[in-house]
C-alpha atoms as a PDB file:
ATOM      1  CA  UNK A   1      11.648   5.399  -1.060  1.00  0.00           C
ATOM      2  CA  UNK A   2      14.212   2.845  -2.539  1.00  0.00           C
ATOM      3  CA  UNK A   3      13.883   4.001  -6.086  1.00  0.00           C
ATOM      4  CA  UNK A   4      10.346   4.081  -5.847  1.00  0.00           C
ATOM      5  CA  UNK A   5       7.859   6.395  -7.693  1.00  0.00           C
ATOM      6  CA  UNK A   6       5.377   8.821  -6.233  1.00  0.00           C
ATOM      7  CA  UNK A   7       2.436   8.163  -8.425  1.00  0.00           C
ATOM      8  CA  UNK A   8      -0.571   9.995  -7.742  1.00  0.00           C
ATOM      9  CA  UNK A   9      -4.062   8.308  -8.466  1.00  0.00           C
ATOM     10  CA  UNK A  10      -7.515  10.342  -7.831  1.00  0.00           C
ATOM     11  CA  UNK A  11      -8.341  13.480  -5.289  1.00  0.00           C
ATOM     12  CA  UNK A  12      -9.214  11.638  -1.915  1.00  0.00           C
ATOM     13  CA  UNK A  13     -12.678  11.821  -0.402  1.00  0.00           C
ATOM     14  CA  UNK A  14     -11.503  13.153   2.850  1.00  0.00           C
ATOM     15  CA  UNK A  15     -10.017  16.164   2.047  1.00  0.00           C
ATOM     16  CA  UNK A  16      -9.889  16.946  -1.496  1.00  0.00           C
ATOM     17  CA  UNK A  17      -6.291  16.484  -2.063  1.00  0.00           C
ATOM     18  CA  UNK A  18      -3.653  13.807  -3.988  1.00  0.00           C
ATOM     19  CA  UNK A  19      -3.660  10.371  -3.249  1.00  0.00           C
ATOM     20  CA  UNK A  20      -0.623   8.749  -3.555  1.00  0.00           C
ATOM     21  CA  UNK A  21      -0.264   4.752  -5.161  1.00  0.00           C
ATOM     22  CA  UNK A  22       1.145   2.050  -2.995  1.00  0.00           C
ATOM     23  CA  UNK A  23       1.438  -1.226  -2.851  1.00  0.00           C
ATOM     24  CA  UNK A  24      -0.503  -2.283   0.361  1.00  0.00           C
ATOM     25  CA  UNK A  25      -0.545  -6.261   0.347  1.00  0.00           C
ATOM     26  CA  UNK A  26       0.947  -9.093  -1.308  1.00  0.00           C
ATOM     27  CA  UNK A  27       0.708 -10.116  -4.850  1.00  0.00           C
ATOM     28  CA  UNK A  28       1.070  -6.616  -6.834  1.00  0.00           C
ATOM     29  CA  UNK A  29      -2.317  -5.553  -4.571  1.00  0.00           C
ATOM     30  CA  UNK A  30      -2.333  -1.879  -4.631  1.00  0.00           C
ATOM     31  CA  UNK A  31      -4.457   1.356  -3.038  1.00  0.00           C
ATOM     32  CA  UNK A  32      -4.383   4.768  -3.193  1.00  0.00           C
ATOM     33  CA  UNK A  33      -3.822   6.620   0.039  1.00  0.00           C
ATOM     34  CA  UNK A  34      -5.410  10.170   0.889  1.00  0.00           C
ATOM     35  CA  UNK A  35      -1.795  12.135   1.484  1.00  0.00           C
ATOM     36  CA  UNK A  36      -3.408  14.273   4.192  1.00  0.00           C
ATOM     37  CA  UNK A  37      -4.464  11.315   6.186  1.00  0.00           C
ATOM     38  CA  UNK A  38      -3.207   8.155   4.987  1.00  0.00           C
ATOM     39  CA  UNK A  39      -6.879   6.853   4.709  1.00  0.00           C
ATOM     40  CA  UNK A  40      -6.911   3.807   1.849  1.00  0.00           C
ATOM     41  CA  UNK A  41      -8.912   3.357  -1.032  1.00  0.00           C
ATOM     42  CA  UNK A  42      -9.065   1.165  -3.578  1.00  0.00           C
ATOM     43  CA  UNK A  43      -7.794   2.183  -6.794  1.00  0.00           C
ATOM     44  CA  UNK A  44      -9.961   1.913 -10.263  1.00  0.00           C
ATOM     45  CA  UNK A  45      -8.585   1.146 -13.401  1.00  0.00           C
ATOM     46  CA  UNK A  46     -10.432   5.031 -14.258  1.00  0.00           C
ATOM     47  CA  UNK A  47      -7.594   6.272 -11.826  1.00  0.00           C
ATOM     48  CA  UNK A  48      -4.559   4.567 -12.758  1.00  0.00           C
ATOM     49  CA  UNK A  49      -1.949   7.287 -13.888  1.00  0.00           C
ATOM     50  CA  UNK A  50      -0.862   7.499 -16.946  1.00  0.00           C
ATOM     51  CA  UNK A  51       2.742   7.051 -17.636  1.00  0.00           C
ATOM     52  CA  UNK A  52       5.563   7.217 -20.880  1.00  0.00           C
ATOM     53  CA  UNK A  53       7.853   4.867 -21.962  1.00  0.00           C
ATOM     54  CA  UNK A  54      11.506   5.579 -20.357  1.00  0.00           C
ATOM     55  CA  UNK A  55      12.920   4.386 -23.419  1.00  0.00           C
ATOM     56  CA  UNK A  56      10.778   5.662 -26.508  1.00  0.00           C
ATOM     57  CA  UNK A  57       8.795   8.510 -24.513  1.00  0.00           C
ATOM     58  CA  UNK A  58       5.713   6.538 -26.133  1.00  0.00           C
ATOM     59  CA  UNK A  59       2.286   6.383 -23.493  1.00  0.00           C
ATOM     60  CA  UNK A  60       2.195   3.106 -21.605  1.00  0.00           C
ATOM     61  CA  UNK A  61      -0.982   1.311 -22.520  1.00  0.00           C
ATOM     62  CA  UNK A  62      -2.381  -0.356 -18.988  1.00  0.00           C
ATOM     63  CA  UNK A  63      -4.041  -3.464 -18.946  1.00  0.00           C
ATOM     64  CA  UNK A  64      -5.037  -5.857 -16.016  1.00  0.00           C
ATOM     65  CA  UNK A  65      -2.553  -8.976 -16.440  1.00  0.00           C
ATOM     66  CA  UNK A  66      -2.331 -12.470 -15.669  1.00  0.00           C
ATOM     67  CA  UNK A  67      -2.347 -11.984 -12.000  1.00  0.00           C
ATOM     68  CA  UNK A  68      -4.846 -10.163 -12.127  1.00  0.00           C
ATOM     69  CA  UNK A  69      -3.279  -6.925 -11.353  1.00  0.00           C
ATOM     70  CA  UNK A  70      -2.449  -3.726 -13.000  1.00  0.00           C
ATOM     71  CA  UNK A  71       0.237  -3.379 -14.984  1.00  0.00           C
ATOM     72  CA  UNK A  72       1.756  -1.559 -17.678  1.00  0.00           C
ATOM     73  CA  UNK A  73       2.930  -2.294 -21.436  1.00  0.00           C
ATOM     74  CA  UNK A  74       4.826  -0.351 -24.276  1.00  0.00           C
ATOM     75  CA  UNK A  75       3.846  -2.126 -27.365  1.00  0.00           C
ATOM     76  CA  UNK A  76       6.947  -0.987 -29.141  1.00  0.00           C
ATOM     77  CA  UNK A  77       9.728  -1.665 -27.353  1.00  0.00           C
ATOM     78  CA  UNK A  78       7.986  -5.014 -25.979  1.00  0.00           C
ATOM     79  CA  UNK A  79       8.317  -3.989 -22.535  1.00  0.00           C
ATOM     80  CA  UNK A  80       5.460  -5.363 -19.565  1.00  0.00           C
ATOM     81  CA  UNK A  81       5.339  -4.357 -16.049  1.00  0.00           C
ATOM     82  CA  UNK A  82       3.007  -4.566 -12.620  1.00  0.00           C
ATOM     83  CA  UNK A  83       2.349  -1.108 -11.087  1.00  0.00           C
ATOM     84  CA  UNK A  84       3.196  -2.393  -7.768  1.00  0.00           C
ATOM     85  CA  UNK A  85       6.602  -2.877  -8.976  1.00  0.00           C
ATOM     86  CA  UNK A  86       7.321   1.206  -9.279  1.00  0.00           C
ATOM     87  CA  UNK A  87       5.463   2.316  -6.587  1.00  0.00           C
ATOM     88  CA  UNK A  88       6.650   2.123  -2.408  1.00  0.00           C
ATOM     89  CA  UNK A  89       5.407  -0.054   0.267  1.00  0.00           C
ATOM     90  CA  UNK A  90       2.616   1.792   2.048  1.00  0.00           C
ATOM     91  CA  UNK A  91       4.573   1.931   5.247  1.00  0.00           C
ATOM     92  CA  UNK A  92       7.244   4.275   3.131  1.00  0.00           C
ATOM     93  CA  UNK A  93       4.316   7.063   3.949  1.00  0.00           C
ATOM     94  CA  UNK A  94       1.771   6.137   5.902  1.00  0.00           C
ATOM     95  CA  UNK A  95       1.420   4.746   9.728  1.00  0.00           C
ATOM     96  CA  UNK A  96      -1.596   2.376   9.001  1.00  0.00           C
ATOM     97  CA  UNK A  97      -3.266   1.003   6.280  1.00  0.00           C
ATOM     98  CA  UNK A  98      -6.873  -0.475   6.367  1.00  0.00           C
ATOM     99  CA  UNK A  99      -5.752  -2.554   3.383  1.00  0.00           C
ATOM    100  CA  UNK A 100      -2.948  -4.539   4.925  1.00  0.00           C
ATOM    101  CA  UNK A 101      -2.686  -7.951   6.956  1.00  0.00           C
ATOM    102  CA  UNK A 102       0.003  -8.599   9.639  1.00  0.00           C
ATOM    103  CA  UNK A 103      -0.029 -11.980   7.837  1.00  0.00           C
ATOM    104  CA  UNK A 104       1.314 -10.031   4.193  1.00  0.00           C
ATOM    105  CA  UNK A 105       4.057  -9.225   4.894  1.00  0.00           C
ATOM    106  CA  UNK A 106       6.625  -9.766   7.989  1.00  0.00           C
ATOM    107  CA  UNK A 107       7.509  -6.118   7.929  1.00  0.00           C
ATOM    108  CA  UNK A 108       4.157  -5.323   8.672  1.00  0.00           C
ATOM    109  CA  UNK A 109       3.816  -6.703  11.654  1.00  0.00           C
ATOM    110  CA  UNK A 110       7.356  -5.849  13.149  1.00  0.00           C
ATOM    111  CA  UNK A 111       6.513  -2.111  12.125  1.00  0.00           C
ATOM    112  CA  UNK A 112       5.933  -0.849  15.706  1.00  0.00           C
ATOM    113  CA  UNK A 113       6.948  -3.049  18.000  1.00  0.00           C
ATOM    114  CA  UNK A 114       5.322  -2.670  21.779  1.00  0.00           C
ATOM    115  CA  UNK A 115       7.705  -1.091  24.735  1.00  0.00           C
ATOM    116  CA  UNK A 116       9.049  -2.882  27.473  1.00  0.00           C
ATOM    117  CA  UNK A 117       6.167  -0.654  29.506  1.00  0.00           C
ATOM    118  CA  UNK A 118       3.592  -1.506  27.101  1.00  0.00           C
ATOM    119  CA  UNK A 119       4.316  -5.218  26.798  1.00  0.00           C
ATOM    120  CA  UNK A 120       4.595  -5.279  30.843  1.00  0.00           C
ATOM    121  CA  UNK A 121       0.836  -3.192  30.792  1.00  0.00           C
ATOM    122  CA  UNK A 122      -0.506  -5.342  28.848  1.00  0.00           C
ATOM    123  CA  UNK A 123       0.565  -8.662  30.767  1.00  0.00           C
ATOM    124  CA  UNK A 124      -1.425  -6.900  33.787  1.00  0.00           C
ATOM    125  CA  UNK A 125      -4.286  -6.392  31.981  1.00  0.00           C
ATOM    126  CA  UNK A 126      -4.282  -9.873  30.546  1.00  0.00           C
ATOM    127  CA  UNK A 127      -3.327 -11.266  33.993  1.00  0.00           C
ATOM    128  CA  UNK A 128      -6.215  -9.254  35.731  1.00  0.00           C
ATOM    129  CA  UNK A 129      -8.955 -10.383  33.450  1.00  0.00           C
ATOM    130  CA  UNK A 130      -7.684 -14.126  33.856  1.00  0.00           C
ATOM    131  CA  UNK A 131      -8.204 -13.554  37.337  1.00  0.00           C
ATOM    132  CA  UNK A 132     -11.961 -12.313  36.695  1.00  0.00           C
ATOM    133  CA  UNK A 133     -13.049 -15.136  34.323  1.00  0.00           C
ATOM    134  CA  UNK A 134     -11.698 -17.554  37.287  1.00  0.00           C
ATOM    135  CA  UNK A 135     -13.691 -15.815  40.168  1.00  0.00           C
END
C-alpha cells in the first residue's frame, strides 16, 4: 500500500461491514469503499475517522480546507494535512470504483488492459456492425 493507511470510515450499506477510505479521483477527492464488495460511497464529514497526532499523541482536529477537501490539523505542533494524502489509491483494494474517471488519472485507465483475443473480438464486433449500418 506504499506507506499508506487503512482508515476505516462508516459500516457499508451492503453488508454491514468496514468501509475502508481511499482516494478515488483527482484533487484529494475521496470515498469510502464497502470492504466486502468494493461498492463506493461518498464519505461525510460525520464519518471521517478520527486520528492522533504522531508527534504529540494530541486528537487531530478535521476541517474542510482550501481545496475544498478534508484534511487534518494539530493545533499544537502547527501541523496541516489532506486525508487523501494518508490513505491508498482505490485500485490498491478494489477492481472498480463508481467514483473514478479514466480521464483522473492515467493509471486508471491502463489498469486492465484488453487481450490480444479481446482486442481482436472486439474489432469483429465493431467491423460487423459497420457492415450493418452500411447495408
Amino acid at each position: 500500500m506504499n506507506g499508506k493507511l487503512a482508515l476505516v470510515g462508516s459500516e457499508s450499506r451492503c453488508h454491514q461491514t468496514r468501509s475502508i477510505v481511499v482516494r478515488s479521483r483527482g484533487n484529494g477527492f475521496v470515498t469510502q469503499n464497502c470492504e466486502a464488495c468494493g461498492t463506493p460511497r461518498t464519505l461525510g464529514q460525520r464519518d471521517l475517522p478520527g486520528l492522533v497526532c504522531g508527534a504529540c499523541g494530541r486528537q487531530l482536529a478535521q476541517f474542510i480546507n482550501a481545496n475544498k477537501n478534508y484534511a487534518y490539523s494539530c493545533p499544537a505542533c502547527r501541523v496541516e494535512f489532506e486525508l487523501a494524502a494518508l490513505v491508498p489509491h482505490w485500485d490498491e483494494f478494489f477492481a472498480c470504483c463508481g467514483y473514478a474517471l479514466d480521464t483522473d488519472e492515467p493509471r486508471a485507465r491502463a489498469m486492465h488492459p484488453l487481450t490480444s483475443d479481446q482486442l481482436a473480438g472486439l474489432r469483429e464486433a465493431l467491423q460487423r456492425l459497420a457492415e450493418k449500418a452500411g447495408s
